[in-house]
PDB file of N, CA and C in Angstrom:
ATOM      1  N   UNK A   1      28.807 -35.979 -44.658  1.00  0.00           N
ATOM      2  CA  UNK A   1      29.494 -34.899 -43.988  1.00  0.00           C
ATOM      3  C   UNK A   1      28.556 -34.322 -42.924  1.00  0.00           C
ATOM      4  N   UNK A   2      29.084 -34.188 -41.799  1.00  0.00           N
ATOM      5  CA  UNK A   2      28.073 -33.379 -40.793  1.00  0.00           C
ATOM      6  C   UNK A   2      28.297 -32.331 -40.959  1.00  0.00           C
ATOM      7  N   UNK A   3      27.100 -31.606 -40.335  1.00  0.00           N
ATOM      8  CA  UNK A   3      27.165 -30.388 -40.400  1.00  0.00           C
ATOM      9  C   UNK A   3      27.728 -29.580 -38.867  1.00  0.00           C
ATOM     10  N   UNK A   4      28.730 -28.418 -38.668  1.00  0.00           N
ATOM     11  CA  UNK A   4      29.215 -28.342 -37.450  1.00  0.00           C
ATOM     12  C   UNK A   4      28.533 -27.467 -36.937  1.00  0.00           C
ATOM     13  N   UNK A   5      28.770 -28.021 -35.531  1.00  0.00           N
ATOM     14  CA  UNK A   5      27.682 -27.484 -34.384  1.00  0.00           C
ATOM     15  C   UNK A   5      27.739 -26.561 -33.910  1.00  0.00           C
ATOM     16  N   UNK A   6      26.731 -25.138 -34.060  1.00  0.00           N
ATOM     17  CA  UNK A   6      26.193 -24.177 -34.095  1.00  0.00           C
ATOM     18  C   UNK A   6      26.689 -23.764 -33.121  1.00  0.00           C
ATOM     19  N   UNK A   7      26.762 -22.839 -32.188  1.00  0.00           N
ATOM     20  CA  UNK A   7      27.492 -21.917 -31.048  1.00  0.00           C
ATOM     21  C   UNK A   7      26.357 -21.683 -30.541  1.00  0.00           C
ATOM     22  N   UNK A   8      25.548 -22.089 -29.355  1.00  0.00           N
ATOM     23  CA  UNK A   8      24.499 -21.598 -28.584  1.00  0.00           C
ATOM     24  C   UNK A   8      25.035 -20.768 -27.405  1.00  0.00           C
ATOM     25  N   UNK A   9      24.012 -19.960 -26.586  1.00  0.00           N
ATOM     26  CA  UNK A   9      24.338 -19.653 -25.124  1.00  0.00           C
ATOM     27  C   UNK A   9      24.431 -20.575 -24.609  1.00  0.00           C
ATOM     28  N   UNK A  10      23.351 -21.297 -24.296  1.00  0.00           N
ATOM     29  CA  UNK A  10      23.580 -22.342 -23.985  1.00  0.00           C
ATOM     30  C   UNK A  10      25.153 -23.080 -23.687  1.00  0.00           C
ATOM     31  N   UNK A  11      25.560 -24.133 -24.924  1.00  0.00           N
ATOM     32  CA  UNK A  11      26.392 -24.549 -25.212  1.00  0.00           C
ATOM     33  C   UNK A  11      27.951 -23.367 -24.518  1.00  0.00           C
ATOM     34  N   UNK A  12      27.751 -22.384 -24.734  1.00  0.00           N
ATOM     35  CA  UNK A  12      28.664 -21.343 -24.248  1.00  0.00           C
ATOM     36  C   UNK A  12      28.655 -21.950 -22.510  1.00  0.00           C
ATOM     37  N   UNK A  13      27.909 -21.460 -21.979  1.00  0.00           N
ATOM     38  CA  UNK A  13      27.178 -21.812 -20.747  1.00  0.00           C
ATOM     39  C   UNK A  13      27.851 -23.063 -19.983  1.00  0.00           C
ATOM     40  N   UNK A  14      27.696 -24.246 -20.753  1.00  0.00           N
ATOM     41  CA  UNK A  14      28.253 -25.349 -20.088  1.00  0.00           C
ATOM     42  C   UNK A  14      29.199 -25.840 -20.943  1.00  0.00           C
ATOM     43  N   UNK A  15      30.257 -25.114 -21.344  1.00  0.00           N
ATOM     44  CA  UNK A  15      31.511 -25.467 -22.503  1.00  0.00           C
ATOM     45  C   UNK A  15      32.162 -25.527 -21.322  1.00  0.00           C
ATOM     46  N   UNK A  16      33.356 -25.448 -21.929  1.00  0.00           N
ATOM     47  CA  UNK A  16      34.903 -25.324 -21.608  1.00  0.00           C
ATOM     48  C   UNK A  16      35.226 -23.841 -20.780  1.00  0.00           C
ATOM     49  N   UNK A  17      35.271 -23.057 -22.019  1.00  0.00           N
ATOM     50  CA  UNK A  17      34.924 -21.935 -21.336  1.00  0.00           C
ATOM     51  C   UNK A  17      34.103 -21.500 -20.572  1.00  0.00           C
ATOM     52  N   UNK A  18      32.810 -22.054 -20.483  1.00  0.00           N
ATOM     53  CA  UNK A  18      32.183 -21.739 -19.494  1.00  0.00           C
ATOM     54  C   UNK A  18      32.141 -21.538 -18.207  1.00  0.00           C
ATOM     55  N   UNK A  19      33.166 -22.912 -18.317  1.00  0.00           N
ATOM     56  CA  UNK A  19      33.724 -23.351 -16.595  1.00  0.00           C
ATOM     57  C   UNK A  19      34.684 -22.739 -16.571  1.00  0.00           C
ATOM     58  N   UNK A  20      35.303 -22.710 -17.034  1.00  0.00           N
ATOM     59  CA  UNK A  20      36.408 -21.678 -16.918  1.00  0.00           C
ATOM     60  C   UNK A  20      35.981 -20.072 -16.252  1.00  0.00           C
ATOM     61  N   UNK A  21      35.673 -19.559 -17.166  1.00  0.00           N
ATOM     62  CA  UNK A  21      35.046 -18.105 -16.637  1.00  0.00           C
ATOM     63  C   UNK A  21      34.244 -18.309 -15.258  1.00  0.00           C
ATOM     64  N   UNK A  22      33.629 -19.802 -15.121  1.00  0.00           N
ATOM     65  CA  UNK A  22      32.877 -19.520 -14.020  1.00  0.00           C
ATOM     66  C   UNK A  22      34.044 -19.709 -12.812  1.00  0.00           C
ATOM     67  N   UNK A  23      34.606 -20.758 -12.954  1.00  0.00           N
ATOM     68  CA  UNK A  23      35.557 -20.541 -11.826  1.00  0.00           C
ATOM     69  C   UNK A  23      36.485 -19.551 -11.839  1.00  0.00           C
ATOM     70  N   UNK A  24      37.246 -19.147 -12.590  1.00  0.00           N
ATOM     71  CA  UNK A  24      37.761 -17.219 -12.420  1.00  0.00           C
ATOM     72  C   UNK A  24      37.172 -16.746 -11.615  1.00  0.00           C
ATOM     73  N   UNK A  25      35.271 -16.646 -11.818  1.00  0.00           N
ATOM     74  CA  UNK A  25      34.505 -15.852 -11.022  1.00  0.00           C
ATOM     75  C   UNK A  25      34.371 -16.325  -9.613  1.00  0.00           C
ATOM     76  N   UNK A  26      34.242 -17.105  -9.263  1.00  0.00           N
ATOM     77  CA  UNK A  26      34.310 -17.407  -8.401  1.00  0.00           C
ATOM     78  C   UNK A  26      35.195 -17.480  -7.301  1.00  0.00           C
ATOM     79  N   UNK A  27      36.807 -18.198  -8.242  1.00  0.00           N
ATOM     80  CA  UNK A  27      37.946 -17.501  -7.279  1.00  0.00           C
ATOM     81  C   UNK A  27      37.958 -15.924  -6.878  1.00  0.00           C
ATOM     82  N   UNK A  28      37.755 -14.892  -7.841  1.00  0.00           N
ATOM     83  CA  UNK A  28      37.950 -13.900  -7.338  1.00  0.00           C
ATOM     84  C   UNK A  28      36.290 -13.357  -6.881  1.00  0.00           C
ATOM     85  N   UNK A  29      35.375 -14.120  -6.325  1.00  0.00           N
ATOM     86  CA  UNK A  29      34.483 -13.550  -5.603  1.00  0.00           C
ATOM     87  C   UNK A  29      35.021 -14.017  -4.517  1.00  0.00           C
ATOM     88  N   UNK A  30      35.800 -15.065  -4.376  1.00  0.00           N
ATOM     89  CA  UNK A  30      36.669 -15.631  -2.916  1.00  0.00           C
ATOM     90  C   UNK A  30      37.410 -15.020  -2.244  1.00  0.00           C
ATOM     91  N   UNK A  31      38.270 -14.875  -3.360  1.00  0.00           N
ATOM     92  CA  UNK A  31      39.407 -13.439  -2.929  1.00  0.00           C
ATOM     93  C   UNK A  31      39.070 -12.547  -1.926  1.00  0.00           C
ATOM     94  N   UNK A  32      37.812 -11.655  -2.519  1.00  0.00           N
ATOM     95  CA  UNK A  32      37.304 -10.649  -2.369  1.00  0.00           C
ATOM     96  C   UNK A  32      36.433 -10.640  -0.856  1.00  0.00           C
ATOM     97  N   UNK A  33      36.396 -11.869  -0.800  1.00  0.00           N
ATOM     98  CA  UNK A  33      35.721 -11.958   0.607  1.00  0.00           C
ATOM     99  C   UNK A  33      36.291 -12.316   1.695  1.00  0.00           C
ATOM    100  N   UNK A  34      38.108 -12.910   1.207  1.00  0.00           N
ATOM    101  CA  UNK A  34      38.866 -13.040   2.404  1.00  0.00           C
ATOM    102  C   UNK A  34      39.485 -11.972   2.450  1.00  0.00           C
ATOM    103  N   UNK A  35      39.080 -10.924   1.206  1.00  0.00           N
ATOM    104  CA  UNK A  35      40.155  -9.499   1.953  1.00  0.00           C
ATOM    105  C   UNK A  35      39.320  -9.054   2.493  1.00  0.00           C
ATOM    106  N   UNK A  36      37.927  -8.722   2.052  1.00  0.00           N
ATOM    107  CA  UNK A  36      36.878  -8.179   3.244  1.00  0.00           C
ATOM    108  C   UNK A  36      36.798  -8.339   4.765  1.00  0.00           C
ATOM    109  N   UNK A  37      37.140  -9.736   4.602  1.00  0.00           N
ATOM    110  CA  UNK A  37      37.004 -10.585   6.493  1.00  0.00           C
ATOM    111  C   UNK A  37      38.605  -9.894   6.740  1.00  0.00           C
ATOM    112  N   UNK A  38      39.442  -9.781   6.540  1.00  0.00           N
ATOM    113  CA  UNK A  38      40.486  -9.702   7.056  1.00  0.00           C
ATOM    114  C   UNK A  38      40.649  -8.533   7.350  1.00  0.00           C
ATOM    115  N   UNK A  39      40.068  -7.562   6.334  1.00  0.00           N
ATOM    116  CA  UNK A  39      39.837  -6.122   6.898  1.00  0.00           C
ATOM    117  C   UNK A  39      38.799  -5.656   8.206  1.00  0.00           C
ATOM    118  N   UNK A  40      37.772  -6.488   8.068  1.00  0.00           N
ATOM    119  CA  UNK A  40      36.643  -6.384   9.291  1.00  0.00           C
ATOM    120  C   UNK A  40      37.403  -6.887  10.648  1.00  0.00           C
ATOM    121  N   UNK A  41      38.315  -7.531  10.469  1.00  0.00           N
ATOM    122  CA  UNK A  41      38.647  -8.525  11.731  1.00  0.00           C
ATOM    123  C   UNK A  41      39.924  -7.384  12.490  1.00  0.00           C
ATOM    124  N   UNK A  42      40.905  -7.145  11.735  1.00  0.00           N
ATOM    125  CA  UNK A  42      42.256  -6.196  11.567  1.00  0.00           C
ATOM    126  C   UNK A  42      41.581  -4.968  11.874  1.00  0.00           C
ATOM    127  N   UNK A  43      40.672  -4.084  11.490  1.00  0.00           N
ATOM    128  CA  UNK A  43      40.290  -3.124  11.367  1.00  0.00           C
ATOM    129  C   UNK A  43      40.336  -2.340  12.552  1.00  0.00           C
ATOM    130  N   UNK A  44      39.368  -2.955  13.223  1.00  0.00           N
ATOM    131  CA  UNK A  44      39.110  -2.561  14.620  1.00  0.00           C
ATOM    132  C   UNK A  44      40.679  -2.099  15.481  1.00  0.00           C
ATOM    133  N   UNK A  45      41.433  -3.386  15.686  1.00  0.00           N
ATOM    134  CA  UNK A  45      42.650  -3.589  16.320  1.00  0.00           C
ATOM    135  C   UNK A  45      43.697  -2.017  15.748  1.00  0.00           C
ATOM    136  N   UNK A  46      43.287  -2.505  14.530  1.00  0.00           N
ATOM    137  CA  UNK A  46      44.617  -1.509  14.246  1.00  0.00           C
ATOM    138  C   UNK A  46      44.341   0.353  14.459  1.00  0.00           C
ATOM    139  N   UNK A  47      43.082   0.714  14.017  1.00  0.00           N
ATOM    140  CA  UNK A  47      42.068   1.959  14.530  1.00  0.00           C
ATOM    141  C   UNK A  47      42.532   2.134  16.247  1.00  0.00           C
ATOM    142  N   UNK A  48      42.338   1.369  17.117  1.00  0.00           N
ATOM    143  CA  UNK A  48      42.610   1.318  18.133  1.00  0.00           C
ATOM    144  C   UNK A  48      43.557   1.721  18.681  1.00  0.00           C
ATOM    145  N   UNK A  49      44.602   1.006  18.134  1.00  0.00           N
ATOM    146  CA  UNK A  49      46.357   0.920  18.002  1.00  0.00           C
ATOM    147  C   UNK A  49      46.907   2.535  17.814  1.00  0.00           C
ATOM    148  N   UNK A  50      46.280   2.958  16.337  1.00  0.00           N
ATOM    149  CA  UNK A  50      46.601   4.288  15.907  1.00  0.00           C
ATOM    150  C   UNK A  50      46.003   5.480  16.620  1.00  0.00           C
ATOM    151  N   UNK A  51      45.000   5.265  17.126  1.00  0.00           N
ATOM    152  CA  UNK A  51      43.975   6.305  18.003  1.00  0.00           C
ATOM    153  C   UNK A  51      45.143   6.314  19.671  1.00  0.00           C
ATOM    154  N   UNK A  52      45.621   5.408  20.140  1.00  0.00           N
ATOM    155  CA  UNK A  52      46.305   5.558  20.725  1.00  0.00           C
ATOM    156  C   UNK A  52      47.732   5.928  20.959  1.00  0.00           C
ATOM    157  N   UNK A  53      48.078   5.471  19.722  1.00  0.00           N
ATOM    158  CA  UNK A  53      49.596   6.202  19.297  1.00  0.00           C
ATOM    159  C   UNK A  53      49.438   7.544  19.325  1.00  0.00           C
ATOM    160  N   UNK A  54      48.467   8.144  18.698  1.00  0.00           N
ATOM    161  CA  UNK A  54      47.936   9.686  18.448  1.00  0.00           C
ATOM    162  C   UNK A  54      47.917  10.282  20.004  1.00  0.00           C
ATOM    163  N   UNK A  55      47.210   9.667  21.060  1.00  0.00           N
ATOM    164  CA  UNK A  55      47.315  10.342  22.324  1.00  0.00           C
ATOM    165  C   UNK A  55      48.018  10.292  23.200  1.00  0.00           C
ATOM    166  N   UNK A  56      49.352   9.169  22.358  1.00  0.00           N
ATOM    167  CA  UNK A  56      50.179   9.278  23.590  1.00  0.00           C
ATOM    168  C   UNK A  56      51.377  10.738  22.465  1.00  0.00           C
ATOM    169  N   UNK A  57      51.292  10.745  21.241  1.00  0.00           N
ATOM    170  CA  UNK A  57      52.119  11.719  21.091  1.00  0.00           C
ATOM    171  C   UNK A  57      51.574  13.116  21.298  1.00  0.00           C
ATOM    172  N   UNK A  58      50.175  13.260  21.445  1.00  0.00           N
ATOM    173  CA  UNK A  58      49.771  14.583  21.792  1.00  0.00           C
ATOM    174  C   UNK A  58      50.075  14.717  23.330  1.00  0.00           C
ATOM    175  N   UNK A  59      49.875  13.410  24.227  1.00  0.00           N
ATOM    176  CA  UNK A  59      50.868  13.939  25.814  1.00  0.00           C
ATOM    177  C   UNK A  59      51.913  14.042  25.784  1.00  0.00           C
ATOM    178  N   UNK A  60      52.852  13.658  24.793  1.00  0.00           N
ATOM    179  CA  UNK A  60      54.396  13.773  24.841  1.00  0.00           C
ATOM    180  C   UNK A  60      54.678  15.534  24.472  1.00  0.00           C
ATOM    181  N   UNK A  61      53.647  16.237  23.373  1.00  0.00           N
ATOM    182  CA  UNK A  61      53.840  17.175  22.238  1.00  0.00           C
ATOM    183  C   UNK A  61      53.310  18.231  24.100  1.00  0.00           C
ATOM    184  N   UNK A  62      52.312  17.974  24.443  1.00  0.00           N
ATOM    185  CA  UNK A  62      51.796  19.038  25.431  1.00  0.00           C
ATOM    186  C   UNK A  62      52.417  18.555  27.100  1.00  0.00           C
ATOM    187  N   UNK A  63      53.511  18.155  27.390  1.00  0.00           N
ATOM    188  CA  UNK A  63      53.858  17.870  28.799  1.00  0.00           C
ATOM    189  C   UNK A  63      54.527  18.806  28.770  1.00  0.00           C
ATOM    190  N   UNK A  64      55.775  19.272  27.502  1.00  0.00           N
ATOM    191  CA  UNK A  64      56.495  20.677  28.664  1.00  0.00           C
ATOM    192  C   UNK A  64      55.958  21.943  28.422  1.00  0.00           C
ATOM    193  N   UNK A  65      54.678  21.772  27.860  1.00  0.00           N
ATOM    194  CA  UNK A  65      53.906  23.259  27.940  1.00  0.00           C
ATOM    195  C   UNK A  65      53.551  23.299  29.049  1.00  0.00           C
ATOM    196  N   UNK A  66      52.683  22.042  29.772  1.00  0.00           N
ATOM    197  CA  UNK A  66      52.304  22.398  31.532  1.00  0.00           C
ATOM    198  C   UNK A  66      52.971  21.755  32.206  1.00  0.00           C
ATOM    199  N   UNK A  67      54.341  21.646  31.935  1.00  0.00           N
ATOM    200  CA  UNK A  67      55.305  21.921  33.084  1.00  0.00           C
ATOM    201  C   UNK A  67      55.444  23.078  33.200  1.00  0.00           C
ATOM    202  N   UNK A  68      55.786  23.585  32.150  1.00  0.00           N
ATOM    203  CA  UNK A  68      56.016  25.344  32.186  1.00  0.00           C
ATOM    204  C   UNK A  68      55.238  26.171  32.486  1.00  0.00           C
ATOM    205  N   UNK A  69      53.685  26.044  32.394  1.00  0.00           N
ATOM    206  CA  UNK A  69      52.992  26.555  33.170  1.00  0.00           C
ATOM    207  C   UNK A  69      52.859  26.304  34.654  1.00  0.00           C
ATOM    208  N   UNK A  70      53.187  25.069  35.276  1.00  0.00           N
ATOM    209  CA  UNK A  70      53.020  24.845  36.609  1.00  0.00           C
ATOM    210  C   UNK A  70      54.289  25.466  37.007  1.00  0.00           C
ATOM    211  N   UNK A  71      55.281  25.037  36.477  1.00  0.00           N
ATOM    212  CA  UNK A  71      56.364  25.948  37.389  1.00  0.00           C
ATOM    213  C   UNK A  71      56.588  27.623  37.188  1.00  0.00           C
ATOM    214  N   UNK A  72      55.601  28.240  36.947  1.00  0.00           N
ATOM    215  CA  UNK A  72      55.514  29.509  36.144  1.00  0.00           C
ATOM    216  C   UNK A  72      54.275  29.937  37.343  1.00  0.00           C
ATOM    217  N   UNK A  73      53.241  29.768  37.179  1.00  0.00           N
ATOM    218  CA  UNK A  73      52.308  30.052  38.184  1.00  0.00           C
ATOM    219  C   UNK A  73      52.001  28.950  39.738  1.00  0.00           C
ATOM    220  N   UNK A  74      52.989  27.821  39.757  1.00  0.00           N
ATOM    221  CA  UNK A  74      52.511  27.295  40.754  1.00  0.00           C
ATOM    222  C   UNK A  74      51.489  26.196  41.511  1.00  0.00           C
ATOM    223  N   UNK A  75      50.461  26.150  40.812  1.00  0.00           N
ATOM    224  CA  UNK A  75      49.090  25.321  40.602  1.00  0.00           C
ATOM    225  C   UNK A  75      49.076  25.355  39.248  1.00  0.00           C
ATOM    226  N   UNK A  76      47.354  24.835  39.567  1.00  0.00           N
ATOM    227  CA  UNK A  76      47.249  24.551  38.213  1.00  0.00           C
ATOM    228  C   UNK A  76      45.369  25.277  37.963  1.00  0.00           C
ATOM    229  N   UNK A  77      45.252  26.339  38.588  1.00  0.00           N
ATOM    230  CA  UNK A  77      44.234  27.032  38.939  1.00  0.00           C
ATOM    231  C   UNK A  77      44.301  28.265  37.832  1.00  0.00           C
TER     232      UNK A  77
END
């Protein structure tokens, strides 16, 4: 009769499971780095995008205040 084989780290290490868990880890260290790049890349563009949406509704929000001041005093002095 043999005797059955002991459970090392080791043996853990380069099992079944081992590989297993290691590739899990690995897919989701993958993951994690194409959402990173996609955020670094997008980021910029879209910041941009919104920073400008913002100033065109603050000229839309402040045009008939200085209309109303220009046609009220005339200049713009």
């Amino acid at each position: 009769m043999t005797k059955p084989k002991e459970r090392t780290p080791r043996s853990f290490f380069w099992g079944l499971r081992g590989q297993l868990t290691r590739s899990f880890g690995l897919v989701i260290l993958l993951a994690v780095g194409v959402v990173i790049g996609v955020v670094l890349l997008l980021g910029p563009l879209r910041l941009e995008a919104l920073l400008q949406l913002a100033g065109q509704r603050r000229a839309a929000t402040l045009a008939p205040f200085l209309a109303d001041y220009y046609q009220r005093t005339g200049s713009w002095q």
